[in-house]
C-alpha atoms as a PDB file:
ATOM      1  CA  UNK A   1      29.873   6.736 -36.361  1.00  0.00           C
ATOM      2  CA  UNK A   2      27.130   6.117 -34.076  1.00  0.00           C
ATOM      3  CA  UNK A   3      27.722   5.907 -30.323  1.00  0.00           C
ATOM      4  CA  UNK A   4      25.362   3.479 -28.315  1.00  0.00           C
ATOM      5  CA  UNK A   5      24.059   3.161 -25.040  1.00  0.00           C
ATOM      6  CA  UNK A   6      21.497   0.292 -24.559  1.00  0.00           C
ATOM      7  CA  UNK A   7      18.541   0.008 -22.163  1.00  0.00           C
ATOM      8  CA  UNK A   8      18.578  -2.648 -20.112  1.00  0.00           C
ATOM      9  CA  UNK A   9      14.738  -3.945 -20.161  1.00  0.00           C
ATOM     10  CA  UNK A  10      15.048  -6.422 -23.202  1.00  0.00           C
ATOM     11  CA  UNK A  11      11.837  -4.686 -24.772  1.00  0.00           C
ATOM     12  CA  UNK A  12      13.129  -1.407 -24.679  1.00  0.00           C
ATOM     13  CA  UNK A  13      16.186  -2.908 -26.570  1.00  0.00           C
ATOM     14  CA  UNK A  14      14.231  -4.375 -29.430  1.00  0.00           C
ATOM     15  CA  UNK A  15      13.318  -0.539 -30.619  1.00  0.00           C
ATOM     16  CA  UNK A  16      17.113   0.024 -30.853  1.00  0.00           C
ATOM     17  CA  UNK A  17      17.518  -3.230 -32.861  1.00  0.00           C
ATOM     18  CA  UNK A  18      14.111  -1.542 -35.206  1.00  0.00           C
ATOM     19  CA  UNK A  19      16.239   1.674 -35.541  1.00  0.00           C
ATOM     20  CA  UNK A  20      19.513   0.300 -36.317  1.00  0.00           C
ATOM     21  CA  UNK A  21      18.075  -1.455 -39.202  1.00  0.00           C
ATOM     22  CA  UNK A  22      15.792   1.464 -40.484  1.00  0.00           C
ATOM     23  CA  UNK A  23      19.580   3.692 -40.615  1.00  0.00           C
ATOM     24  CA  UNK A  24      20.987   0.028 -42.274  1.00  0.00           C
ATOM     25  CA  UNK A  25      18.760   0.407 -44.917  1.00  0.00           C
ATOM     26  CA  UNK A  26      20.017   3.654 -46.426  1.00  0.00           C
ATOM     27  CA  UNK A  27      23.650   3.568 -45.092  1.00  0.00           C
ATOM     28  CA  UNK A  28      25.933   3.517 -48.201  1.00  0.00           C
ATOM     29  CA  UNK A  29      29.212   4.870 -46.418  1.00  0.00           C
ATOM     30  CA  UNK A  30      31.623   3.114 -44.025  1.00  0.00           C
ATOM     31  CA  UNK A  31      29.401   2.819 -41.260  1.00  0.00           C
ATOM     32  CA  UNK A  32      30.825   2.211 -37.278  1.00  0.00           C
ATOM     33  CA  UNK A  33      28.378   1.235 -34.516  1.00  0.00           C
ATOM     34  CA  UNK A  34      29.945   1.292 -30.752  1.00  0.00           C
ATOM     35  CA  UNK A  35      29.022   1.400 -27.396  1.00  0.00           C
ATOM     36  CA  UNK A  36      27.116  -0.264 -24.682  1.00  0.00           C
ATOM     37  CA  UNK A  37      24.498  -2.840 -26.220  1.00  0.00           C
ATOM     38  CA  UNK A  38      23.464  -4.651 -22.896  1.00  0.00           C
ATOM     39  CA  UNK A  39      23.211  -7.943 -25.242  1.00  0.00           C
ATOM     40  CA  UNK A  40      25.856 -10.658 -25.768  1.00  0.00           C
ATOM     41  CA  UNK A  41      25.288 -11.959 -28.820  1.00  0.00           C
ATOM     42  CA  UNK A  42      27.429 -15.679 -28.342  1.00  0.00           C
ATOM     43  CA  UNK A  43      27.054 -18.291 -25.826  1.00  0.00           C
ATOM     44  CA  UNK A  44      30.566 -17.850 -24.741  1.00  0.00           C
ATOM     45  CA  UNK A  45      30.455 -14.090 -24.149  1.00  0.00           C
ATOM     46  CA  UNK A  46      29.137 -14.464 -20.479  1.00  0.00           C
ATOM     47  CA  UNK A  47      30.243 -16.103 -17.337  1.00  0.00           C
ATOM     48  CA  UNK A  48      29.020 -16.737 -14.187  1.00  0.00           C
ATOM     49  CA  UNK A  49      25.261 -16.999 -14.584  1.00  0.00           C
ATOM     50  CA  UNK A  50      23.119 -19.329 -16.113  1.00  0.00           C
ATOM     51  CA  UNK A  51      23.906 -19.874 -19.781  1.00  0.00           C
ATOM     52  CA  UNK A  52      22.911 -17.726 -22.361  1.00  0.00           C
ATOM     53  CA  UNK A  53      19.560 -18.430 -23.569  1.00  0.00           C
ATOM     54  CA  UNK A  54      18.994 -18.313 -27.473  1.00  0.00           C
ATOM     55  CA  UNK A  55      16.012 -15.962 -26.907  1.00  0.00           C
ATOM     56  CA  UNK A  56      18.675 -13.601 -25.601  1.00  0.00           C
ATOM     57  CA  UNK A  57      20.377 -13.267 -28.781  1.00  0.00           C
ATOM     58  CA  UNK A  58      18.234 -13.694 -31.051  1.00  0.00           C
ATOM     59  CA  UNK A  59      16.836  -9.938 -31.362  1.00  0.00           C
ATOM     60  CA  UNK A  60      20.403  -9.016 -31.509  1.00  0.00           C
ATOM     61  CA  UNK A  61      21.270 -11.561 -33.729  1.00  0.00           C
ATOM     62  CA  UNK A  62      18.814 -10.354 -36.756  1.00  0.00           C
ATOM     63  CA  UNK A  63      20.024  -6.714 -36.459  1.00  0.00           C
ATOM     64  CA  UNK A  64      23.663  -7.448 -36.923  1.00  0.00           C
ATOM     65  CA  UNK A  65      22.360  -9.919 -40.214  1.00  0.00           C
ATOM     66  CA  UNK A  66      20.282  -7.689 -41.736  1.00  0.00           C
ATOM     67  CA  UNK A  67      22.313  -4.321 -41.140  1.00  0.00           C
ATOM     68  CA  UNK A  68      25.354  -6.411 -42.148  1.00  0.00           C
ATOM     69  CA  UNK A  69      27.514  -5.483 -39.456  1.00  0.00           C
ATOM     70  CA  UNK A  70      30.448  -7.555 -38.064  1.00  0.00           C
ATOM     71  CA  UNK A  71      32.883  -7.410 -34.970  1.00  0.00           C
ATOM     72  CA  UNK A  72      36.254  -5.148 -35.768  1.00  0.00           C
ATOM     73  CA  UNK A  73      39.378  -7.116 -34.744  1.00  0.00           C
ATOM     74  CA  UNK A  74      39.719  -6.281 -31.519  1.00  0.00           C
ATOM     75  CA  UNK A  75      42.708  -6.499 -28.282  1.00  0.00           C
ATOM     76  CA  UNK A  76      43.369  -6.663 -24.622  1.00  0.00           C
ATOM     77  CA  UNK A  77      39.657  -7.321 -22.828  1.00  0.00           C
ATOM     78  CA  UNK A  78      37.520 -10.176 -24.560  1.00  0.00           C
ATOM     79  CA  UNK A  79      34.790  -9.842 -21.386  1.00  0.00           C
ATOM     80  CA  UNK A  80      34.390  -6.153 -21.290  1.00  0.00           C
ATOM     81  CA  UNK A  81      31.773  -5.528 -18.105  1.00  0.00           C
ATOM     82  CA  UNK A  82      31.297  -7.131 -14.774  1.00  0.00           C
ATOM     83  CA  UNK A  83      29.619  -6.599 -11.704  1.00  0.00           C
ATOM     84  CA  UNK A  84      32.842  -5.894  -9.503  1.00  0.00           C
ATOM     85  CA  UNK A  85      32.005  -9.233  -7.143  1.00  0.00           C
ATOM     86  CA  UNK A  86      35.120 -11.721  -6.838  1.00  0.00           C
ATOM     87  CA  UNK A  87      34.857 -15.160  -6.225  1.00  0.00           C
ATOM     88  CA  UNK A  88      32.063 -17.449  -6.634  1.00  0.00           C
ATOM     89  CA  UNK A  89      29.918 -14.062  -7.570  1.00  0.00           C
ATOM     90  CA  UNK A  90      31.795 -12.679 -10.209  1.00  0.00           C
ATOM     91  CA  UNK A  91      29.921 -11.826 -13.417  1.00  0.00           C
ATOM     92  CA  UNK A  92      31.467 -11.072 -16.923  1.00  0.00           C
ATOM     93  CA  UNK A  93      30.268 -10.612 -19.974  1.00  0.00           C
ATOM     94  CA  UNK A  94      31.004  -8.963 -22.915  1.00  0.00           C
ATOM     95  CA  UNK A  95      28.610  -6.436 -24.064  1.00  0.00           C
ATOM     96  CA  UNK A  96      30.295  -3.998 -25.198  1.00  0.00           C
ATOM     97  CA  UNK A  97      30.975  -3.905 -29.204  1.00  0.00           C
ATOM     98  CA  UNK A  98      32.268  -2.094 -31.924  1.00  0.00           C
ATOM     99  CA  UNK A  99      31.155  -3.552 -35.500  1.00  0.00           C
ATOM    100  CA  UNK A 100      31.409  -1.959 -38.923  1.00  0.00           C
ATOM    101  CA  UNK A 101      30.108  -2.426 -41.956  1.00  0.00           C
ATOM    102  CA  UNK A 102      31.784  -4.384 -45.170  1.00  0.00           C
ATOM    103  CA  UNK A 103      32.144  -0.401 -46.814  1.00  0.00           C
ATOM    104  CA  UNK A 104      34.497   0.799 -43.774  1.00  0.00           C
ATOM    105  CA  UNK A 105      37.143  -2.625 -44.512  1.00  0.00           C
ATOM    106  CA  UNK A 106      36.998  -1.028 -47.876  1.00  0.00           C
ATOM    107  CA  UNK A 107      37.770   2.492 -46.584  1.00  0.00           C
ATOM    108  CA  UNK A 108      40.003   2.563 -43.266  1.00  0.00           C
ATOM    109  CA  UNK A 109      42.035  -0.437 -44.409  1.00  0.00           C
ATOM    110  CA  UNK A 110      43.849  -2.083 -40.825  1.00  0.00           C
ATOM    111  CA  UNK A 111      41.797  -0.700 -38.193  1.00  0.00           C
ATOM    112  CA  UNK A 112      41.129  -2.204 -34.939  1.00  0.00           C
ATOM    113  CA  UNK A 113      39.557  -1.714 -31.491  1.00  0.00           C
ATOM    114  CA  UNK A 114      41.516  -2.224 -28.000  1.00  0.00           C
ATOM    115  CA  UNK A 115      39.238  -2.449 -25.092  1.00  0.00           C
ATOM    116  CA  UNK A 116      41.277  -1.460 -22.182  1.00  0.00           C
ATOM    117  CA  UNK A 117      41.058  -2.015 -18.227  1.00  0.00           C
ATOM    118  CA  UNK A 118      38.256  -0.873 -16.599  1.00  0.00           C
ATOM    119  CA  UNK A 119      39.274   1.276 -13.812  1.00  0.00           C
ATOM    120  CA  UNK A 120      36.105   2.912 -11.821  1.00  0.00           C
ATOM    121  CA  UNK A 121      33.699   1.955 -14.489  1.00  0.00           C
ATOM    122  CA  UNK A 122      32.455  -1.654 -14.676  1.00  0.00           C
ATOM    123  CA  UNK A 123      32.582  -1.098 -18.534  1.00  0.00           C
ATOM    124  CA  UNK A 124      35.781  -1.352 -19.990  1.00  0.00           C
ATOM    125  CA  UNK A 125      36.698   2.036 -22.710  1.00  0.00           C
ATOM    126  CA  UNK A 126      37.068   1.211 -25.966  1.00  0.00           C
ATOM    127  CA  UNK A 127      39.736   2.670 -28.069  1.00  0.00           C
ATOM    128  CA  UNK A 128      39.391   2.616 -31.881  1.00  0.00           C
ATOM    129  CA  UNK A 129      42.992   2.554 -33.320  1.00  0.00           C
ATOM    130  CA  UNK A 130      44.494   3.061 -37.134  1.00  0.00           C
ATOM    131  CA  UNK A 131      47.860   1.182 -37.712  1.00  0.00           C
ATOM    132  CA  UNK A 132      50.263   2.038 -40.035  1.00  0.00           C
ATOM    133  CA  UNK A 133      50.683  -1.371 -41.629  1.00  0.00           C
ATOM    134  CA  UNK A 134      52.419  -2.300 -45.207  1.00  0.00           C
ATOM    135  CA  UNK A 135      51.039  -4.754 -47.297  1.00  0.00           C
ATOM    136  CA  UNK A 136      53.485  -7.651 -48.056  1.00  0.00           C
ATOM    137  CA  UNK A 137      53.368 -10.095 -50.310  1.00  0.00           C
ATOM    138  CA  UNK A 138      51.084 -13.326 -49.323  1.00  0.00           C
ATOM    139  CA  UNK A 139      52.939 -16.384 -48.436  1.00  0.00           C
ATOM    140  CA  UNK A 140      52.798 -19.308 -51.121  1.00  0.00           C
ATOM    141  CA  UNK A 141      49.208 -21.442 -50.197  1.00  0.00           C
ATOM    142  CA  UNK A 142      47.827 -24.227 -51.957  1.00  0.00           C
ATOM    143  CA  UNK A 143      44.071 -23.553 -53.804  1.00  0.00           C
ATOM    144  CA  UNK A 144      41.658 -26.163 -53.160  1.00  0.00           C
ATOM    145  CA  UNK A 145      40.506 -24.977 -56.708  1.00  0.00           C
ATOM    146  CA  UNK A 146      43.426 -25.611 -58.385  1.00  0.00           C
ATOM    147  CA  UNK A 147      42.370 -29.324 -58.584  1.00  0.00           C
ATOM    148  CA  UNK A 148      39.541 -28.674 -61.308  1.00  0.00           C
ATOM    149  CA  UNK A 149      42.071 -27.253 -63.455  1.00  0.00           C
ATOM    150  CA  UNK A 150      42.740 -28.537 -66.898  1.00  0.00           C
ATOM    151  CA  UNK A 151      46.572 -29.930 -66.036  1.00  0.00           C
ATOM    152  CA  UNK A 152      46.769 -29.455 -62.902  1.00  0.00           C
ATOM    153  CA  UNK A 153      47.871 -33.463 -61.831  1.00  0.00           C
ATOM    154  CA  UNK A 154      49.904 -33.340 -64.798  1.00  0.00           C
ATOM    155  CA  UNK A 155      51.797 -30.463 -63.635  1.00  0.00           C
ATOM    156  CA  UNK A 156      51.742 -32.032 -60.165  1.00  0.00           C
ATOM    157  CA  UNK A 157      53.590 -35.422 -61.181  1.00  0.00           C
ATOM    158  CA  UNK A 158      56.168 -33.588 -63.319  1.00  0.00           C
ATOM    159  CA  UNK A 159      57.233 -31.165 -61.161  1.00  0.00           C
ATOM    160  CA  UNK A 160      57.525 -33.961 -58.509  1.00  0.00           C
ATOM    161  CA  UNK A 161      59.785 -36.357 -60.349  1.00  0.00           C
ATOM    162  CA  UNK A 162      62.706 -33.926 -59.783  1.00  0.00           C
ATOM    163  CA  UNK A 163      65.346 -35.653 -57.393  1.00  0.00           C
ATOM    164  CA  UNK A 164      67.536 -34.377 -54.982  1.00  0.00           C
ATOM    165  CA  UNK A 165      70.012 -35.954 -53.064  1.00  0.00           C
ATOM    166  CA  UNK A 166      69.993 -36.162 -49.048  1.00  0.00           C
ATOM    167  CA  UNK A 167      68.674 -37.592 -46.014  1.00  0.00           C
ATOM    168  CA  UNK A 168      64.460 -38.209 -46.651  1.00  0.00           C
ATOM    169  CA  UNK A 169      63.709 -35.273 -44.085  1.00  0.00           C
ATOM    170  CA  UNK A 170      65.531 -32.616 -46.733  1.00  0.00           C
ATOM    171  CA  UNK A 171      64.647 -34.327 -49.751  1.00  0.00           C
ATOM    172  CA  UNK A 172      61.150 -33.941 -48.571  1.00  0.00           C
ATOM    173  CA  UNK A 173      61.365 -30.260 -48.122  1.00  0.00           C
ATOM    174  CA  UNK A 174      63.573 -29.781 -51.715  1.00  0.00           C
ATOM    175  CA  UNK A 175      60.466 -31.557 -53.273  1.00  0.00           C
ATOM    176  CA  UNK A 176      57.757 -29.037 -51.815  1.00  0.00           C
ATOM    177  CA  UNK A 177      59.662 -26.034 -52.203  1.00  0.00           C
ATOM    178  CA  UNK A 178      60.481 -26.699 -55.772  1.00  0.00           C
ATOM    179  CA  UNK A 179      56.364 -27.997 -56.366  1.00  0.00           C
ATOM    180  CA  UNK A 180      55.767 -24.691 -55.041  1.00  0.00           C
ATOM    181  CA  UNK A 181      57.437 -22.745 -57.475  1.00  0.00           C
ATOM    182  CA  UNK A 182      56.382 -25.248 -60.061  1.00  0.00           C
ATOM    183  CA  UNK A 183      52.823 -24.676 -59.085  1.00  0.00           C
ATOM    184  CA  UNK A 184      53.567 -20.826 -59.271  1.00  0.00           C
ATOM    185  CA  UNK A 185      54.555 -20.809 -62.902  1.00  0.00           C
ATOM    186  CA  UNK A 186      51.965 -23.150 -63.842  1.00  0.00           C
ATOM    187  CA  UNK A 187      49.491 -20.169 -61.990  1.00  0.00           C
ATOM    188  CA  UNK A 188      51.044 -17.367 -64.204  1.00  0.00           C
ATOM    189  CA  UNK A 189      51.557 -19.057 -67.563  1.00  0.00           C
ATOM    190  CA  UNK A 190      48.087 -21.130 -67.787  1.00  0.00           C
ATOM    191  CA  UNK A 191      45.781 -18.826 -66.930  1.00  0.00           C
ATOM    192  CA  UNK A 192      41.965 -19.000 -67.580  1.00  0.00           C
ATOM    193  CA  UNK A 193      41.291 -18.185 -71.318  1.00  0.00           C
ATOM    194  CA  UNK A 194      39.512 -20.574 -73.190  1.00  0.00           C
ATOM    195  CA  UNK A 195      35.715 -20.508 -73.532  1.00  0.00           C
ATOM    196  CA  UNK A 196      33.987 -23.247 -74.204  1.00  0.00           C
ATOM    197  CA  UNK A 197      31.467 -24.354 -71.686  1.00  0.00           C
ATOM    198  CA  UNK A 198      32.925 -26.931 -70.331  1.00  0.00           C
ATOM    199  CA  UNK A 199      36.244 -25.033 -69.480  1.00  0.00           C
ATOM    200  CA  UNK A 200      34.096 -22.300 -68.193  1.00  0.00           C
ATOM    201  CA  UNK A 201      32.481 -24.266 -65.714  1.00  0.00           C
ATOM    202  CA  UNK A 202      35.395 -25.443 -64.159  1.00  0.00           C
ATOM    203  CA  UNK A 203      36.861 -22.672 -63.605  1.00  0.00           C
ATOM    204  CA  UNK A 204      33.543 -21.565 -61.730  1.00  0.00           C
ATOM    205  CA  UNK A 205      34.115 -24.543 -60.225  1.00  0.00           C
ATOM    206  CA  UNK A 206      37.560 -23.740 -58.928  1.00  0.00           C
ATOM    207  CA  UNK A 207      37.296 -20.132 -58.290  1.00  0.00           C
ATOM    208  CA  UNK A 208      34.106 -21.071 -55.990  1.00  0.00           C
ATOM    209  CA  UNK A 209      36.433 -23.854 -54.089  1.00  0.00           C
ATOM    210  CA  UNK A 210      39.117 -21.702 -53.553  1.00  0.00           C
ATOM    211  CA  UNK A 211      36.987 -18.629 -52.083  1.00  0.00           C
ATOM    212  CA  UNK A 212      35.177 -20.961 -49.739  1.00  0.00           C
ATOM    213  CA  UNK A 213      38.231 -22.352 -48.513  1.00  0.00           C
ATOM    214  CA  UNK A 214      39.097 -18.721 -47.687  1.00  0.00           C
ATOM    215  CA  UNK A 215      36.326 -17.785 -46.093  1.00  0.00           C
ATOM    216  CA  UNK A 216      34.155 -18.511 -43.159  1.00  0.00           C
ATOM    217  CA  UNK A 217      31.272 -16.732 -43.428  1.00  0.00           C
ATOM    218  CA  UNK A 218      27.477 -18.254 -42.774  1.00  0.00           C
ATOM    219  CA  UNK A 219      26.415 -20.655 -45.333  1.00  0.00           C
ATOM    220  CA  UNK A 220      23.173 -21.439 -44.167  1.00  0.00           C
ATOM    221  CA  UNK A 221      22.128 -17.680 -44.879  1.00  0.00           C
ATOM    222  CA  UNK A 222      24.249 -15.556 -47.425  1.00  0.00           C
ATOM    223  CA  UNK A 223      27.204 -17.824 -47.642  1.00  0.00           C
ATOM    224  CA  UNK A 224      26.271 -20.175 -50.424  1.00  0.00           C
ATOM    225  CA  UNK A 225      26.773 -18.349 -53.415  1.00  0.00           C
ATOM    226  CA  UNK A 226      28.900 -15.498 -54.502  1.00  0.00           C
ATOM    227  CA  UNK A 227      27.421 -12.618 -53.445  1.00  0.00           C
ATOM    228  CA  UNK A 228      28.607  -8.663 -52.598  1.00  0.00           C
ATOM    229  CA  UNK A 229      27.862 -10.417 -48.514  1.00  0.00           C
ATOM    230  CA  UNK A 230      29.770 -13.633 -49.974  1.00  0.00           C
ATOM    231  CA  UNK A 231      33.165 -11.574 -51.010  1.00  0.00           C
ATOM    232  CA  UNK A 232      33.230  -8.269 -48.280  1.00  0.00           C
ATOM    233  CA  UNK A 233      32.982 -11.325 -45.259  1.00  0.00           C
ATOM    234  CA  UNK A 234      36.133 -12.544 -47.136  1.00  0.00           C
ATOM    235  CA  UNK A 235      37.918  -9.700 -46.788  1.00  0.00           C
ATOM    236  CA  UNK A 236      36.579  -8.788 -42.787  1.00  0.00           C
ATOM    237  CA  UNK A 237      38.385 -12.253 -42.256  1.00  0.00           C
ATOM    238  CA  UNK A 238      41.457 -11.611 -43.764  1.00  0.00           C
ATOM    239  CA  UNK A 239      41.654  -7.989 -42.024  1.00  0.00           C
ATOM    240  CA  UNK A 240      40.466  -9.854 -38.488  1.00  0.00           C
ATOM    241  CA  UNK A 241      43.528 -12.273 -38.924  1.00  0.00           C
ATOM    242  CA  UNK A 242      45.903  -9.843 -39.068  1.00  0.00           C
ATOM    243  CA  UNK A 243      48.014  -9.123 -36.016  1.00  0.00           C
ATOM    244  CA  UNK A 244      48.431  -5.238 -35.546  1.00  0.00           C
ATOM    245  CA  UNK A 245      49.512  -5.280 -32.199  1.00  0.00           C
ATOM    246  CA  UNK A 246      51.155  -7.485 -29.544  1.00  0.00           C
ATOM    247  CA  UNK A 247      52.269  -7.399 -25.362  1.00  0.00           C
ATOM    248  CA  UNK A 248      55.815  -7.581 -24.991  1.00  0.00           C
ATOM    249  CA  UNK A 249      57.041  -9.318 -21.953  1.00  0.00           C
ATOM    250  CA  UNK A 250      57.107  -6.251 -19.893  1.00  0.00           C
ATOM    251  CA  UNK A 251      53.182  -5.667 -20.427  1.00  0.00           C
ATOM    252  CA  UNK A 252      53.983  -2.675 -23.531  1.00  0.00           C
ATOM    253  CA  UNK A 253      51.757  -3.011 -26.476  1.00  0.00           C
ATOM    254  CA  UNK A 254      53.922  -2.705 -29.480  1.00  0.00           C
ATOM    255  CA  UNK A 255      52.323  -1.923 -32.624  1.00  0.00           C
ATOM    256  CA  UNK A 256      55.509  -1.825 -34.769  1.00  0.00           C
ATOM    257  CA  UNK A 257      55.111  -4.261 -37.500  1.00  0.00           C
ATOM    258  CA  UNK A 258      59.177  -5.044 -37.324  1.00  0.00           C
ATOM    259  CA  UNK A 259      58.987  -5.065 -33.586  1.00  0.00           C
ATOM    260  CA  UNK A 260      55.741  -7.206 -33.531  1.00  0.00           C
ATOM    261  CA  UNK A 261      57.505 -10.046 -35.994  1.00  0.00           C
ATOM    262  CA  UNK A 262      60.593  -9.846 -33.727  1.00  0.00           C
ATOM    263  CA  UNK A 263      58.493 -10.460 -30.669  1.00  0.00           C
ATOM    264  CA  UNK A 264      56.854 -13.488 -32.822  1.00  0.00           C
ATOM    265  CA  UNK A 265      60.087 -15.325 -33.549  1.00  0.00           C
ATOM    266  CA  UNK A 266      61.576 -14.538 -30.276  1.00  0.00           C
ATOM    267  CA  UNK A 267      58.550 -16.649 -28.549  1.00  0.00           C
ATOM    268  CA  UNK A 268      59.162 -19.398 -30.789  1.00  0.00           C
ATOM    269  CA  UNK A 269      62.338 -19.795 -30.237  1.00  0.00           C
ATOM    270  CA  UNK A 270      62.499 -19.300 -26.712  1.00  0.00           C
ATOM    271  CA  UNK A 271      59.536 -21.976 -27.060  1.00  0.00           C
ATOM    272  CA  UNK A 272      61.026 -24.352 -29.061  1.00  0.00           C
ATOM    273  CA  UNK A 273      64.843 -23.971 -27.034  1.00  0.00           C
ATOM    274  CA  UNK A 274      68.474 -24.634 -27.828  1.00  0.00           C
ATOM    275  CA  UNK A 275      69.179 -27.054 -31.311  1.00  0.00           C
ATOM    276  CA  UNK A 276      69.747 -30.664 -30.209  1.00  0.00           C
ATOM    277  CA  UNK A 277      70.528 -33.485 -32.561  1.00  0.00           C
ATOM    278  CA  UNK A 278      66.882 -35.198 -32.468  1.00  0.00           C
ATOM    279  CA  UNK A 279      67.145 -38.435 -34.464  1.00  0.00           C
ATOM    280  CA  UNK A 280      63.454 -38.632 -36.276  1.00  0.00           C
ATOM    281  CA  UNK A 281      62.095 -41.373 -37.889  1.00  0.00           C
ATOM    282  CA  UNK A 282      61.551 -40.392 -41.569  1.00  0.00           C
ATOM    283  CA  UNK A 283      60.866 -43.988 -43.358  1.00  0.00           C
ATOM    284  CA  UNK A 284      57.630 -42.663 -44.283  1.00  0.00           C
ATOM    285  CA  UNK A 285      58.898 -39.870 -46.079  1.00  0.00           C
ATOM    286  CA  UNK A 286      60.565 -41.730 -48.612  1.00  0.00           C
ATOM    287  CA  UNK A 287      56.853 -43.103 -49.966  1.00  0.00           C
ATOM    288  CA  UNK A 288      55.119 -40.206 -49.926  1.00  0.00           C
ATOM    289  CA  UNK A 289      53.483 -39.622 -53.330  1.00  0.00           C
ATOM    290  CA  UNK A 290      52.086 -36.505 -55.009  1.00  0.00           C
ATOM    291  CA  UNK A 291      48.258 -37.487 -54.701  1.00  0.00           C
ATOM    292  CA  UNK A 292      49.633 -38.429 -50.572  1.00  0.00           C
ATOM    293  CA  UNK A 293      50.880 -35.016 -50.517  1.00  0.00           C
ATOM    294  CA  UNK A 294      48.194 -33.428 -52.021  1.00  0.00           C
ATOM    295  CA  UNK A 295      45.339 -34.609 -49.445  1.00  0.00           C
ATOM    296  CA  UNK A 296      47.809 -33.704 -46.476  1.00  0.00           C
ATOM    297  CA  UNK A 297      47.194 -30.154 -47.723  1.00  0.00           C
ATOM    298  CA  UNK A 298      43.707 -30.358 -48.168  1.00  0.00           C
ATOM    299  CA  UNK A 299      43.290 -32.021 -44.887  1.00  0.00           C
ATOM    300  CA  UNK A 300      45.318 -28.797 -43.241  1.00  0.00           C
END
């Protein structure tokens, strides 16, 4: 871990950017970087000056490339200094960081930071945290790659001739839920095997749709092919969408994973209220087809 404390003439910054890439170069090992860098490094990380200038960033910007850092999920504080003024003078920005290399996701599995109030300092502390989180199986989610498959649409239009009796609104939700597992066991019974060429190259074809639909990453620099970059971004952004902790209504931060899905479903159905008998118009559902269904996925 390496602690930081920035200088704030934007020269005398540059020769921290220099060294952080010099240690880059050799690091191997899960790698943290926090502290004070006296940079923001997005246009939305300050408020209450002028805008932030590209030239700002851009320094800042080529360090955290090339050392292949990236921003640990973090809590509480998004702007994380100001200068103390209220009103019409208040400044905030957030220049404080803590960012990791792709080697610590694959060590310290569901870390995150929390940057906390302030108090005297204008800089709010920053608290590293380790949650005890267990891994649960993924929810069911179409593949964008699926479609290149040899059977796929044939699988599709079977699986979606199955009737079931009811109003359009549950025959509707009988259909996907039995496509699903119908998709499932299609999944574990035709897997990739054959290879010839042609059947090779879609299935580069599909594996390479279904990780870009996953990911998020830069394509205009590392992004656009399947590099080590390419697949340890993927799994920053599935760590970084993971919710370790929540505030409860009386301002506690629960990091119970039981108590945090409880919290979840209490807000939603607080949010949504008591049942009513809504009458809703489902004429369309009774012509929806399995191509229909299939873009309202893709178009999720």
């Amino acid at each position: 871990m390496i602690v930081v404390y920035a200088r704030n003439p934007c020269n005398l910054r540059n020769v921290l950017w220099e060294d952080v890439k010099r240690i880059s170069n050799s690091m191997r090992n899960p790698w943290c970087v926090v502290g004070d860098f006296n940079n923001v490094l997005f246009s939305d990380e300050r408020i209450g000056r002028d805008p932030v200038d590209p030239r700002e960033t851009v320094h800042f910007m080529d360090c955290i490339v090339h050392s292949r850092l990236t921003d640990i999920s973090v809590t509480c504080f998004f702007y994380t200094w100001s200068n103390s003024s209220l009103g019409a003078g208040r400044i905030c920005s957030r220049i404080d960081r803590c960012i990791v290399n792709h080697q610590w996701y694959s060590v310290f599995l569901n870390t995150g930071a929390c940057f906390k109030p302030n108090g005297v300092s204008d800089h709010c502390p920053i608290v590293l945290y380790w949650y005890d989180i267990s891994i649960k199986a993924s929810p069911f989610r179409f593949s964008n790659g699926w479609v290149h498959l040899p059977g796929f649409l044939e699988t599709v239009n079977e699986g979606w001739k199955t009737m079931f009796e009811g109003n359009p609104m549950f025959v509707l939700i009988q259909k996907l839920a039995h496509l699903k597992h119908v998709l499932k066991s299609w999944m574990a019974s035709s897997g990739p095997g054959k290879t010839t060429f042609k059947e090779v190259w879609e299935l580069i074809r599909a594996e390479l749709a279904i990780i870009q639909q996953r990911n998020n990453c830069n394509w205009l620099t590392m992004g656009d092919r399947c590099t080590s970059y390419f697949h340890s971004a993927l799994k920053e952004i599935t760590k970084r969408n993971a919710i370790y902790s929540l505030q409860d209504e009386q301002g506690n931060v629960i990091s119970n994973q039981n108590q945090v899905v409880s919290i979840i479903v209490k807000f939603y159905e607080d949010l949504m209220g008591a049942e009513d008998g809504i009458e809703i118009d489902t004429i369309i559902i009774e012509t929806v087809t399995p191509r229909a269904f299939l873009m309202m996925i893709k178009l999720r």
